[in-house]
C-alpha atoms as a PDB file:
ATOM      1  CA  UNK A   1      -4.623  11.750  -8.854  1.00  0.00           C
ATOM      2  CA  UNK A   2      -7.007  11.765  -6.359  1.00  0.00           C
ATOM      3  CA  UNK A   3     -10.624  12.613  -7.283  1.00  0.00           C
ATOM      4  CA  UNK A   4     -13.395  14.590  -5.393  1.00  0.00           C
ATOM      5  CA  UNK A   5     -15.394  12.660  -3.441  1.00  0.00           C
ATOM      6  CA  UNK A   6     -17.835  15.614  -1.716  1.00  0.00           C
ATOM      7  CA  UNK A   7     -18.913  15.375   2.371  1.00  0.00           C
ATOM      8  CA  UNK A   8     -18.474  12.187   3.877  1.00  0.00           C
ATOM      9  CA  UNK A   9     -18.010  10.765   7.586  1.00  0.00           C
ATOM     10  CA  UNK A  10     -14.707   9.422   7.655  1.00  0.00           C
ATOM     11  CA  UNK A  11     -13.558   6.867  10.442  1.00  0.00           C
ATOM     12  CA  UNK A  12     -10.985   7.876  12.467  1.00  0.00           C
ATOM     13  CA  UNK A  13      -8.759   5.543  14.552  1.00  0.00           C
ATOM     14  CA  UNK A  14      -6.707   8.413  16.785  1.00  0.00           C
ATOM     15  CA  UNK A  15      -4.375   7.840  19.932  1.00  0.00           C
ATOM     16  CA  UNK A  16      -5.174   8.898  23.042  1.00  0.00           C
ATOM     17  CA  UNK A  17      -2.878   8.724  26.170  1.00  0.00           C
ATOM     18  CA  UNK A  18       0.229  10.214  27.782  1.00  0.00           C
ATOM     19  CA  UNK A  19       3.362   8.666  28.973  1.00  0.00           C
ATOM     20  CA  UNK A  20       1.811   6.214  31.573  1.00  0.00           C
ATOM     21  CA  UNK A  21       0.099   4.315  28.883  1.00  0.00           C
ATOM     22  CA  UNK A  22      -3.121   5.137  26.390  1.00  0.00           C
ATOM     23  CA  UNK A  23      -4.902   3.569  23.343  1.00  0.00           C
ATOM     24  CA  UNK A  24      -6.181   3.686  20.327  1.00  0.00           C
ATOM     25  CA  UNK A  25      -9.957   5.841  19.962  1.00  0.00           C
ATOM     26  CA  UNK A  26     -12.361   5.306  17.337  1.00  0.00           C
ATOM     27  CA  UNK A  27     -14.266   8.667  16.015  1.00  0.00           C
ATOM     28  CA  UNK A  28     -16.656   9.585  13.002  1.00  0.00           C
ATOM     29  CA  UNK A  29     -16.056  12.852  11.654  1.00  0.00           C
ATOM     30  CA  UNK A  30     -17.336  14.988   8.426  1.00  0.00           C
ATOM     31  CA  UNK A  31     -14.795  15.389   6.077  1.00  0.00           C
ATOM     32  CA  UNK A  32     -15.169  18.631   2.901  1.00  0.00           C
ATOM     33  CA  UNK A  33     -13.815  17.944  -0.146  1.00  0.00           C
ATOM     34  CA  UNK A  34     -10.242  19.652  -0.198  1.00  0.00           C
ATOM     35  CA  UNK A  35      -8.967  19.203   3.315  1.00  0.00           C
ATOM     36  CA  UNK A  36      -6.427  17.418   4.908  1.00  0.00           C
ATOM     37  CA  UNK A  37      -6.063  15.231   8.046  1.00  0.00           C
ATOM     38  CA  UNK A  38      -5.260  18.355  10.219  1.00  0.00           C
ATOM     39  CA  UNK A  39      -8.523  19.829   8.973  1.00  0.00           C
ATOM     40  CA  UNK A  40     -10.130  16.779  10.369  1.00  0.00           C
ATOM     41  CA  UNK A  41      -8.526  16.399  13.672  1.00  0.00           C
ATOM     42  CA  UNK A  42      -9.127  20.458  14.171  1.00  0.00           C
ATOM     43  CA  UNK A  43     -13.118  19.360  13.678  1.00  0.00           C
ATOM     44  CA  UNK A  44     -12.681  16.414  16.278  1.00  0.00           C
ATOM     45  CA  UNK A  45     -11.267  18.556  18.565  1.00  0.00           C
ATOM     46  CA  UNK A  46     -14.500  21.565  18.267  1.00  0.00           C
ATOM     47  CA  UNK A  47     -16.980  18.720  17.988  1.00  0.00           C
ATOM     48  CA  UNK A  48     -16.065  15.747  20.043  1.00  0.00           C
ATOM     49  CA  UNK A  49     -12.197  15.743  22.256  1.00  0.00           C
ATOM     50  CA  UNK A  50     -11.930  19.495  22.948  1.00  0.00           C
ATOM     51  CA  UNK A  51      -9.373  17.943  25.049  1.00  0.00           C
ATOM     52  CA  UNK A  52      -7.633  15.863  22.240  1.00  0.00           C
ATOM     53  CA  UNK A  53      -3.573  17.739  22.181  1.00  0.00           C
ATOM     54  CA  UNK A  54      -2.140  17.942  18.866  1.00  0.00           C
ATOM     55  CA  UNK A  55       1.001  19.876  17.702  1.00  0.00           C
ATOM     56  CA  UNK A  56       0.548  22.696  14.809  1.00  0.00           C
ATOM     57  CA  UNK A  57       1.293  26.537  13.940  1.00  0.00           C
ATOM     58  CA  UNK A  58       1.374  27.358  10.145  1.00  0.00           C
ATOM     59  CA  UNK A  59      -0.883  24.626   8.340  1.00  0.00           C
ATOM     60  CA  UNK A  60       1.352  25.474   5.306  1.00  0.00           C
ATOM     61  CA  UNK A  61       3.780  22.428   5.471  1.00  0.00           C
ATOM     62  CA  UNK A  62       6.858  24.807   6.243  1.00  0.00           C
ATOM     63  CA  UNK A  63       6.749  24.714  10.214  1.00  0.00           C
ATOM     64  CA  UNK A  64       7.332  20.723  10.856  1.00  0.00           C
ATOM     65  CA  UNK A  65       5.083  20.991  13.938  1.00  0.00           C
ATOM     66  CA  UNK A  66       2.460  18.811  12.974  1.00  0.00           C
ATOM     67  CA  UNK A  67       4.486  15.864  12.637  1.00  0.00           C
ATOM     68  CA  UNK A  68       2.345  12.352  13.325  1.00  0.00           C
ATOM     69  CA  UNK A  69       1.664   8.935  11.767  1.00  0.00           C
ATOM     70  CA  UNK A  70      -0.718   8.326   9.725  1.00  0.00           C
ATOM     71  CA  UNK A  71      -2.012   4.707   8.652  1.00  0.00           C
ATOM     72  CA  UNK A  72       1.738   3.662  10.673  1.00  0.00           C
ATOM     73  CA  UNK A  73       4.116   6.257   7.829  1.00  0.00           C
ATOM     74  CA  UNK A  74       5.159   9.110   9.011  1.00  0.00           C
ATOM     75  CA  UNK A  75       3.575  12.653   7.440  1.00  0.00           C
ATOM     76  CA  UNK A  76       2.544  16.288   8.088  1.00  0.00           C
ATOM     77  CA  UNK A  77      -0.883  16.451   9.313  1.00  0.00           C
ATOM     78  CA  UNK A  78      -1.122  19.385   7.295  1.00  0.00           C
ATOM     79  CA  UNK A  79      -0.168  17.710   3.921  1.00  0.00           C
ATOM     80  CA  UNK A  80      -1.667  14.660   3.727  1.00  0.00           C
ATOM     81  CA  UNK A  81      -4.671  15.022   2.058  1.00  0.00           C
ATOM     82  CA  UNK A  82      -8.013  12.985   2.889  1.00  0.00           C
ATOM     83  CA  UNK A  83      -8.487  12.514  -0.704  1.00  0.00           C
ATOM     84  CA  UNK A  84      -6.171  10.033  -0.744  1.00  0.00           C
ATOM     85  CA  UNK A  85      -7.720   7.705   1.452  1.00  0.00           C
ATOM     86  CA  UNK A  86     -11.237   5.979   0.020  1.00  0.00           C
ATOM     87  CA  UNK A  87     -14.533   7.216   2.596  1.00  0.00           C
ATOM     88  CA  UNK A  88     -14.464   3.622   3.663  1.00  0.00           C
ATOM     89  CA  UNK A  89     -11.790   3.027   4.695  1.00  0.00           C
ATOM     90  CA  UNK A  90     -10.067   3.899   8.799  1.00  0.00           C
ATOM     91  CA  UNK A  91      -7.367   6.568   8.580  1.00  0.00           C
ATOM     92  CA  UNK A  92      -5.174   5.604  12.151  1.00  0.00           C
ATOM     93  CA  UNK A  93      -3.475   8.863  13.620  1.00  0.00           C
ATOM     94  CA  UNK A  94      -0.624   8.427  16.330  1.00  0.00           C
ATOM     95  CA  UNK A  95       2.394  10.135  17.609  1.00  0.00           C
ATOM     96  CA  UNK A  96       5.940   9.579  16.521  1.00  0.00           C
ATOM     97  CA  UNK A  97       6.705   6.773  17.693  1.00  0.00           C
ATOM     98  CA  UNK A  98      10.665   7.314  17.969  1.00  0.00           C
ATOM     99  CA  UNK A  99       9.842  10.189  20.948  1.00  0.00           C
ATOM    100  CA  UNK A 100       8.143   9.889  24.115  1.00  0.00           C
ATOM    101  CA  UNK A 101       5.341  10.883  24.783  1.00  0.00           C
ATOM    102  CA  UNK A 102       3.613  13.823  26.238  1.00  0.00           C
ATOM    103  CA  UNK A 103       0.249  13.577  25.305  1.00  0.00           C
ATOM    104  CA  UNK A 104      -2.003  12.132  22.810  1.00  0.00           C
ATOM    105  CA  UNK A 105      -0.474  13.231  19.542  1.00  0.00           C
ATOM    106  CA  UNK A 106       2.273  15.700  20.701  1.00  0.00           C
ATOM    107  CA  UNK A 107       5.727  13.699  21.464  1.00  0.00           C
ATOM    108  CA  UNK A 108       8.825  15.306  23.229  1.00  0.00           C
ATOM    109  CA  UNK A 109      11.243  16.215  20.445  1.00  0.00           C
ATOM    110  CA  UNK A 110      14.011  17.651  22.793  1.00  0.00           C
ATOM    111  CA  UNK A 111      15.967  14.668  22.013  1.00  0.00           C
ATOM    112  CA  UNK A 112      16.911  16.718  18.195  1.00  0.00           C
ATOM    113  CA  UNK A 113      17.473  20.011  20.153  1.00  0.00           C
ATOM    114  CA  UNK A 114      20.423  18.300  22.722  1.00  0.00           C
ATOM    115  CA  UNK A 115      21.888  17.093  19.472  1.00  0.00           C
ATOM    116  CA  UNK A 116      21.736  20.154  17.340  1.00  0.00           C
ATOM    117  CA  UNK A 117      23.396  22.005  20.408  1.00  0.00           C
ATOM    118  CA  UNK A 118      26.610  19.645  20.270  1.00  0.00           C
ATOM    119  CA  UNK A 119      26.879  20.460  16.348  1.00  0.00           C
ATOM    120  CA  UNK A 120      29.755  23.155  16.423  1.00  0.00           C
ATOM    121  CA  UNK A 121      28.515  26.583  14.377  1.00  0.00           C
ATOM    122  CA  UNK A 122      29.849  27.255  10.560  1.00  0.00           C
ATOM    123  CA  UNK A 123      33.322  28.127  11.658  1.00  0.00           C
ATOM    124  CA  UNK A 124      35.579  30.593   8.970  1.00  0.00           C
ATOM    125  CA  UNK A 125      39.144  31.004   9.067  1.00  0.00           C
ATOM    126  CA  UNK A 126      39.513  33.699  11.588  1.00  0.00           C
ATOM    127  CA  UNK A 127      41.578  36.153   9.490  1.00  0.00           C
ATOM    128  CA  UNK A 128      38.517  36.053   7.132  1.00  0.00           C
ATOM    129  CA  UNK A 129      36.159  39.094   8.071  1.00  0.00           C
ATOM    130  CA  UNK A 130      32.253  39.552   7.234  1.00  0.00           C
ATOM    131  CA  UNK A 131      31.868  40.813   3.635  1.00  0.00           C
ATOM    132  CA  UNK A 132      35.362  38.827   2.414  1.00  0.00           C
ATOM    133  CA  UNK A 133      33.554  35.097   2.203  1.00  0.00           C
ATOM    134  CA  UNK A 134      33.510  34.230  -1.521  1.00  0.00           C
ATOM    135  CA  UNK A 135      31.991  30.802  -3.020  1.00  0.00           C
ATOM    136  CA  UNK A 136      31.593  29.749  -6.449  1.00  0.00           C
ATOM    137  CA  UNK A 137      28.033  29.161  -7.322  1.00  0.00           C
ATOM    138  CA  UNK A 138      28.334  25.230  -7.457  1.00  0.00           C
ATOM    139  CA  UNK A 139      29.166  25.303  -3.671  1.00  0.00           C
ATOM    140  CA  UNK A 140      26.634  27.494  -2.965  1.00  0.00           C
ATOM    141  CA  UNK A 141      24.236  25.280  -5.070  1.00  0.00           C
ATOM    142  CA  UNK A 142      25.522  22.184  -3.432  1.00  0.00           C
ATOM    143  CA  UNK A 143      24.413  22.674   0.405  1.00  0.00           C
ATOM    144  CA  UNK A 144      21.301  24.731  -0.352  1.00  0.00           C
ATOM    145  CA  UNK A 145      19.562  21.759  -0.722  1.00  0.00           C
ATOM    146  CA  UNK A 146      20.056  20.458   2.976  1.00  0.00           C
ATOM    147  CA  UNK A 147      18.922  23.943   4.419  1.00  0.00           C
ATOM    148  CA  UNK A 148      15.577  23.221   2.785  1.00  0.00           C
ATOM    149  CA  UNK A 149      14.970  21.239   5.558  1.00  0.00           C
ATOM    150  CA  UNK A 150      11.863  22.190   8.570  1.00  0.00           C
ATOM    151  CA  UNK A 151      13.106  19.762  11.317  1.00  0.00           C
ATOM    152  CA  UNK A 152       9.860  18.325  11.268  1.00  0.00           C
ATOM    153  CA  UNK A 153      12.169  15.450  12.345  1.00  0.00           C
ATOM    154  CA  UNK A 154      10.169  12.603  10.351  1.00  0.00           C
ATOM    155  CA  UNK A 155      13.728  11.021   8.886  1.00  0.00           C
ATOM    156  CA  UNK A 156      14.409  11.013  12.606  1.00  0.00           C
ATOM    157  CA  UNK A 157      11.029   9.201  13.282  1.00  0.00           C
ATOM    158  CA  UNK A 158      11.487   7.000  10.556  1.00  0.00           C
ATOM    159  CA  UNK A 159      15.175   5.842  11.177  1.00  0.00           C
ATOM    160  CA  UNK A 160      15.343   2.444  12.499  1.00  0.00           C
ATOM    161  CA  UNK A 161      18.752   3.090  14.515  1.00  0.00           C
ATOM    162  CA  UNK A 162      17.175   5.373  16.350  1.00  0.00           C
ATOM    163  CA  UNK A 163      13.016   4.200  16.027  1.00  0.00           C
ATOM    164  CA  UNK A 164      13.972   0.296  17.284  1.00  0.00           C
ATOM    165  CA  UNK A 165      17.187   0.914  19.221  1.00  0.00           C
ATOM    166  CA  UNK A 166      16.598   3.245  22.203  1.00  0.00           C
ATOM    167  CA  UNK A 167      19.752   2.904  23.295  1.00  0.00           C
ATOM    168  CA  UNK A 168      21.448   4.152  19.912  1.00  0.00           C
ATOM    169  CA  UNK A 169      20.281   7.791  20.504  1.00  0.00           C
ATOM    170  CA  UNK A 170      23.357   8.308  22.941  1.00  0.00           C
ATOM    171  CA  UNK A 171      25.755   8.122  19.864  1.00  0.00           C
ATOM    172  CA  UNK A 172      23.506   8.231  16.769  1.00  0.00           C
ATOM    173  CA  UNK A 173      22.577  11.994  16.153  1.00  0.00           C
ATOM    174  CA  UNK A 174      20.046  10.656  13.435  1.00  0.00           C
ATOM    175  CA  UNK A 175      19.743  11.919   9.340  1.00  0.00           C
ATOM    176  CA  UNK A 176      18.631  15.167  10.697  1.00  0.00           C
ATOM    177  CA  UNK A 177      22.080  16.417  11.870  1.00  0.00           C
ATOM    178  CA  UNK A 178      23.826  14.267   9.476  1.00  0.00           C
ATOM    179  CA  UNK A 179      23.134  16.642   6.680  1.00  0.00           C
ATOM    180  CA  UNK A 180      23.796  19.307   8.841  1.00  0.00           C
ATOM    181  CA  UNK A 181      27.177  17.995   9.378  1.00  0.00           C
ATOM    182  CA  UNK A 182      27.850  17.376   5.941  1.00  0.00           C
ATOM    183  CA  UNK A 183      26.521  20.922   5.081  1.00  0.00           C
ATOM    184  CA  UNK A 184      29.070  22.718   6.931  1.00  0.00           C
ATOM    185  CA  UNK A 185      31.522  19.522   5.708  1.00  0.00           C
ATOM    186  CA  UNK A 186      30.735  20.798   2.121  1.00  0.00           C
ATOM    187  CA  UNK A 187      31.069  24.377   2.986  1.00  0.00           C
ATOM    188  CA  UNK A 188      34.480  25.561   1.081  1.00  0.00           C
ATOM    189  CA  UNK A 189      34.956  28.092   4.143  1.00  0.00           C
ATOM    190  CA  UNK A 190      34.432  25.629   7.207  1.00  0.00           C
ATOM    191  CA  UNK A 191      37.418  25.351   8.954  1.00  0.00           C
ATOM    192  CA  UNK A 192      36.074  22.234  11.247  1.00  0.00           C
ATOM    193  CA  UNK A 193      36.926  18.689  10.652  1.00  0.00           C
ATOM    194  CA  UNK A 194      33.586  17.650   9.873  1.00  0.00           C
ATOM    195  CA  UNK A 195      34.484  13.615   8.873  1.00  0.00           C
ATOM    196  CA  UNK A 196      36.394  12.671  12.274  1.00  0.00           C
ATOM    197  CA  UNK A 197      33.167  14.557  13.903  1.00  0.00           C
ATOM    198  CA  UNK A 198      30.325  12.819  11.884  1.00  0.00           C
ATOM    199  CA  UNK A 199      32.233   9.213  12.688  1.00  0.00           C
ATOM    200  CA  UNK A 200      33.247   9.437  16.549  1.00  0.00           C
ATOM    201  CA  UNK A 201      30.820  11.804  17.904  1.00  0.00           C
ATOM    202  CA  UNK A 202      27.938  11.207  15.937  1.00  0.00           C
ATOM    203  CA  UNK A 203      27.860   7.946  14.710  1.00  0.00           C
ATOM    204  CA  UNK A 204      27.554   8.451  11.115  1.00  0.00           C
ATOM    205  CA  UNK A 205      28.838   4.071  10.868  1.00  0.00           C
ATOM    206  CA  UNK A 206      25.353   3.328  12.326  1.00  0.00           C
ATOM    207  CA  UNK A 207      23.147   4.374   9.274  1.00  0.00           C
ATOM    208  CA  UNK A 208      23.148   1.567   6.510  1.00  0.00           C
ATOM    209  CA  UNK A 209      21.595   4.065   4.284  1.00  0.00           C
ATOM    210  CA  UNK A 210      18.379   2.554   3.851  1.00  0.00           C
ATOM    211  CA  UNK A 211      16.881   5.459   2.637  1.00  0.00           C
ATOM    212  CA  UNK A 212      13.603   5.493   4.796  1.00  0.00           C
ATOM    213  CA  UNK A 213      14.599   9.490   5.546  1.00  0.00           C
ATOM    214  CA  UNK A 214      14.615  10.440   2.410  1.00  0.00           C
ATOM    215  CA  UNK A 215      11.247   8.415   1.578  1.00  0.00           C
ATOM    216  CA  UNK A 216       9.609  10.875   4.151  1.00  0.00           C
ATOM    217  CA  UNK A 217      11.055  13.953   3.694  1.00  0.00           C
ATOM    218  CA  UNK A 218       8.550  16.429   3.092  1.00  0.00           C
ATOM    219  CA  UNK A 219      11.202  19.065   1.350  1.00  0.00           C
ATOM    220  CA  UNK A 220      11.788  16.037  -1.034  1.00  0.00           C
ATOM    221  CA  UNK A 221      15.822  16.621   0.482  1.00  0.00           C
ATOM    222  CA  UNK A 222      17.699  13.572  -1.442  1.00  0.00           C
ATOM    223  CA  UNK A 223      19.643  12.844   2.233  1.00  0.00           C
ATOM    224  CA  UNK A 224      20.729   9.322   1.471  1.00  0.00           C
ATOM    225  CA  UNK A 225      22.556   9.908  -1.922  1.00  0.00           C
ATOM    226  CA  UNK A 226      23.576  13.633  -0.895  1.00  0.00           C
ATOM    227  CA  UNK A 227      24.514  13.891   2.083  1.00  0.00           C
ATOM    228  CA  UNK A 228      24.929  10.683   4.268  1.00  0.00           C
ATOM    229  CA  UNK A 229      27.109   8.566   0.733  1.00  0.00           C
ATOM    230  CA  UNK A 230      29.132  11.311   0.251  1.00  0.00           C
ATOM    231  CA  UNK A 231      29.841  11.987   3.835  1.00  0.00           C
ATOM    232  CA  UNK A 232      30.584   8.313   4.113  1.00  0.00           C
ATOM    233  CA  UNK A 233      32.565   8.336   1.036  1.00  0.00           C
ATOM    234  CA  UNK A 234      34.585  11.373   2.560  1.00  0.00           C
ATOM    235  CA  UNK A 235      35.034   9.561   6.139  1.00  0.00           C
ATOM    236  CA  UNK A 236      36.579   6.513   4.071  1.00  0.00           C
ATOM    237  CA  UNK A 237      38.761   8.362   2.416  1.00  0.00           C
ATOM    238  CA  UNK A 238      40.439  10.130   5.366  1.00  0.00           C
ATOM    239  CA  UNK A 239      40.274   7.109   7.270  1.00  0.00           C
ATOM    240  CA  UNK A 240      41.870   4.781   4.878  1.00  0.00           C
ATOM    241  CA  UNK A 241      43.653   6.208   1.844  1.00  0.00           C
ATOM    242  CA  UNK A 242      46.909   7.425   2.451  1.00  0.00           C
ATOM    243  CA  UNK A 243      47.323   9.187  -0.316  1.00  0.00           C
ATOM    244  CA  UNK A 244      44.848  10.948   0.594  1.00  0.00           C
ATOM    245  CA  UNK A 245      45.721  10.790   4.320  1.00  0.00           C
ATOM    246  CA  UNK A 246      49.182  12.459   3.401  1.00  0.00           C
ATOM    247  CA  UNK A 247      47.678  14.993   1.461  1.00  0.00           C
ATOM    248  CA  UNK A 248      45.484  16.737   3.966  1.00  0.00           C
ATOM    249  CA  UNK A 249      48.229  16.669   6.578  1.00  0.00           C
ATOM    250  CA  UNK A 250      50.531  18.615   4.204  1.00  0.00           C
ATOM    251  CA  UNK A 251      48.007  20.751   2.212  1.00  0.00           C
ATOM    252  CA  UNK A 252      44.472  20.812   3.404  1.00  0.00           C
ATOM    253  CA  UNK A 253      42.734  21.857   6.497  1.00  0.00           C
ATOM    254  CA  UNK A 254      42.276  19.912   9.577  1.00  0.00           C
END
């Protein structure tokens, strides 16, 4: 655990630059005991790069929007602690690098938005009406754990198929909308077939399930082991079983 340390000047190392090109800036700036690296880059900006763009709202950890590098791993600004860095050492802040960029720290994300869109919506059997959906607990219990999630798009960051392949983003919607997918897959009322979708469309063969996402996930969401296995496990079997394969053209949906 890390211990107090009181007021210190801390060295910052912090990105500066847009999409034509920038470079790394080198700042001293007083650091209180009990902040975190937003705290810090909220103080360079009043006392030394008013003009310095960084991407925040609720400082809480719940919003995603501060979403950076820090010392080249993914974090929150907003929950990364200085504590945990010693007062001698240079803390290095820079923008996702999986994103382009806009400005300084603030990268375009839009690329997660165009993929949500193509996600089809939970989809019910239509003779079911509002007030008539029933799920056992477990099922309930099951998928709650994936809508913890505050698309602060860090597993998306940190994803090599997408970070070192630019080319990959075309058919590779990322962990992000994986355990979306396999949300609404694991949904006992989702009439959509979920496995085909995650496989052709989205490109669920690229991951090798490395488990860098779930290393950075703030929500601590388990998405290798709980959502992208299973959902590969699922795609398998519907692929390649035909016992299986018989069985959901005579009995189960899609």
């Amino acid at each position: 655990m890390a211990q107090s340390i009181g007021t210190y000047d801390a060295r910052l190392r912090v990105w500066r630059g847009d999409d034509d090109g920038g470079e790394l800036h080198d700042y001293t700036v007083a650091v209180n005991d009990g902040e975190v690296v937003l705290d810090i880059i909220h103080r360079l900006q009043a006392t030394q790069a008013p003009d310095l763009a960084v991407r925040w709202n609720c400082k809480a950890g719940k919003c995603g929007s501060c979403s950076a590098e820090i010392n080249g791993m993914p974090k929150l600004l907003c929950m990364t602690r200085m504590s945990t860095f010693s007062p001698d050492e240079t803390v290095t802040i820079t923008p996702m690098r999986t994103f382009p960029i806009k400005r300084d720290l603030v990268t375009d994300v839009s690329f997660n938005y165009q993929k949500a869109r193509q996600i089809p919506s939970f989809t019910p059997p239509p003779d079911l009406k509002p007030g008539e959906y029933r799920m056992q607990q477990e099922d309930v219990n099951r998928s709650q754990e994936f809508r913890k999630c505050i698309e602060c798009f860090l597993c998306q960051d940190v994803c090599h198929v997408l970070r070192d392949h630019e080319d990959n983003k075309e058919a590779f919607a990322g962990p992000r909308f994986h355990i979306r997918i396999a949300e609404l897959d694991m949904h006992p009322l989702d009439t959509v077939d979920r496995k085909k979708m995650a496989q052709d469309e989205f490109g669920l063969g690229y991951c090798n399930i490395t488990k860098c996402c779930t290393e950075v996930c703030p929500e601590h969401i388990k998405i290798t082991d709980n959502a992208l296995i299973p959902m590969k496990e699922r795609v398998v079997d519907r692929k390649y079983d035909p016992i299986v394969w018989l069985g959901n053209k005579l009995f189960r949906r899609g």
